[in-house]
C-alpha atoms as a PDB file:
ATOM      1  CA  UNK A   1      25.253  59.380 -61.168  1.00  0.00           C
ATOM      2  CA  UNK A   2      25.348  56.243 -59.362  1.00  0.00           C
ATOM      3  CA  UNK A   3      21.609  56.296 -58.102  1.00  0.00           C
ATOM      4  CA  UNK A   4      20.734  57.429 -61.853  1.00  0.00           C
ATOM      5  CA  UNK A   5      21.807  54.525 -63.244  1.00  0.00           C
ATOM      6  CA  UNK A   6      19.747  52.591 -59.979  1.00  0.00           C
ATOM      7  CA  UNK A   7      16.748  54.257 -61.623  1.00  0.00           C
ATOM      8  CA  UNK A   8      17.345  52.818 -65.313  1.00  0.00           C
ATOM      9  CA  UNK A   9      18.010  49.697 -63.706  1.00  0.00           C
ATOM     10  CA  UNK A  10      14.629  49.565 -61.565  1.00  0.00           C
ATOM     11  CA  UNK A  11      12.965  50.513 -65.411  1.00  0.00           C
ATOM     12  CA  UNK A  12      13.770  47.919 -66.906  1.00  0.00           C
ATOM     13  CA  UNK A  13      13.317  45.254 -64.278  1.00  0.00           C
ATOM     14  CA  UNK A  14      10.039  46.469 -64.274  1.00  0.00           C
ATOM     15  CA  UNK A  15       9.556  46.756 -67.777  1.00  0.00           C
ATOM     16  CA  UNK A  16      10.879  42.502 -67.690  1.00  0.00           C
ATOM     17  CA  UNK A  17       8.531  41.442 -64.772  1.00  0.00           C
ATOM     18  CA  UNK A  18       5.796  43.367 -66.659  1.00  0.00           C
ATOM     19  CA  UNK A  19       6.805  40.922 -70.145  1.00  0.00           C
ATOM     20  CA  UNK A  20       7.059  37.923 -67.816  1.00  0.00           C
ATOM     21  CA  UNK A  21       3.240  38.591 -66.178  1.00  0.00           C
ATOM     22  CA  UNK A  22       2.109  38.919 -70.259  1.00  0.00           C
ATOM     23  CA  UNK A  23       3.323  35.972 -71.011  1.00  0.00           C
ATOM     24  CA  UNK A  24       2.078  33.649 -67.808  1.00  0.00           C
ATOM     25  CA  UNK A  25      -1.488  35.393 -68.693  1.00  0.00           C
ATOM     26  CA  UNK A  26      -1.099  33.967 -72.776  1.00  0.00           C
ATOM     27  CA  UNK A  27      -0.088  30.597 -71.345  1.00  0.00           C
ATOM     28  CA  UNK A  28      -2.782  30.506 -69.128  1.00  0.00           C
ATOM     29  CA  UNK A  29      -5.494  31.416 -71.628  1.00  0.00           C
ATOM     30  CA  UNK A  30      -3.650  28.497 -74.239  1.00  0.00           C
ATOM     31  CA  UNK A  31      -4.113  26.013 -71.343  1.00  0.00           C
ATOM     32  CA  UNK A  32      -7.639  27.140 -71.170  1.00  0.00           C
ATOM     33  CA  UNK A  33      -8.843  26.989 -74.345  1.00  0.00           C
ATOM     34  CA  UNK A  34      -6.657  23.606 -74.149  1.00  0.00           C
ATOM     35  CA  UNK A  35      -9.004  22.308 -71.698  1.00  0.00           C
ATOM     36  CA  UNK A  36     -11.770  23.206 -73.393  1.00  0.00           C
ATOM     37  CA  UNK A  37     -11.150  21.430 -76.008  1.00  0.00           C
ATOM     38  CA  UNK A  38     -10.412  18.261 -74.444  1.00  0.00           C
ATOM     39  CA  UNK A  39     -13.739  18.068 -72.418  1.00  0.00           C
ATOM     40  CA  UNK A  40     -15.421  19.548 -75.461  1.00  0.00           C
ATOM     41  CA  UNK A  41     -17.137  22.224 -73.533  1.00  0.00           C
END
């Protein structure tokens, strides 16, 4: 039992690093287009 519950655990770590990488990636692409707009490129 023990090492099934290991294996839900691992899931949803996972499934939370996976939610944190989405985000990083949106605020990167808001900086961007930040930046674009401030040099007006």
């Amino acid at each position: 039992m023990a090492s099934l519950e290991h294996g839900e655990n691992n899931k949803s770590l996972m499934k939370s690093s996976k939610r944190t990488a989405k985000v990083q990636v949106l605020e990167q692409d808001l900086t961007i287009e930040k930046s674009h707009v401030f040099y007006g490129t």
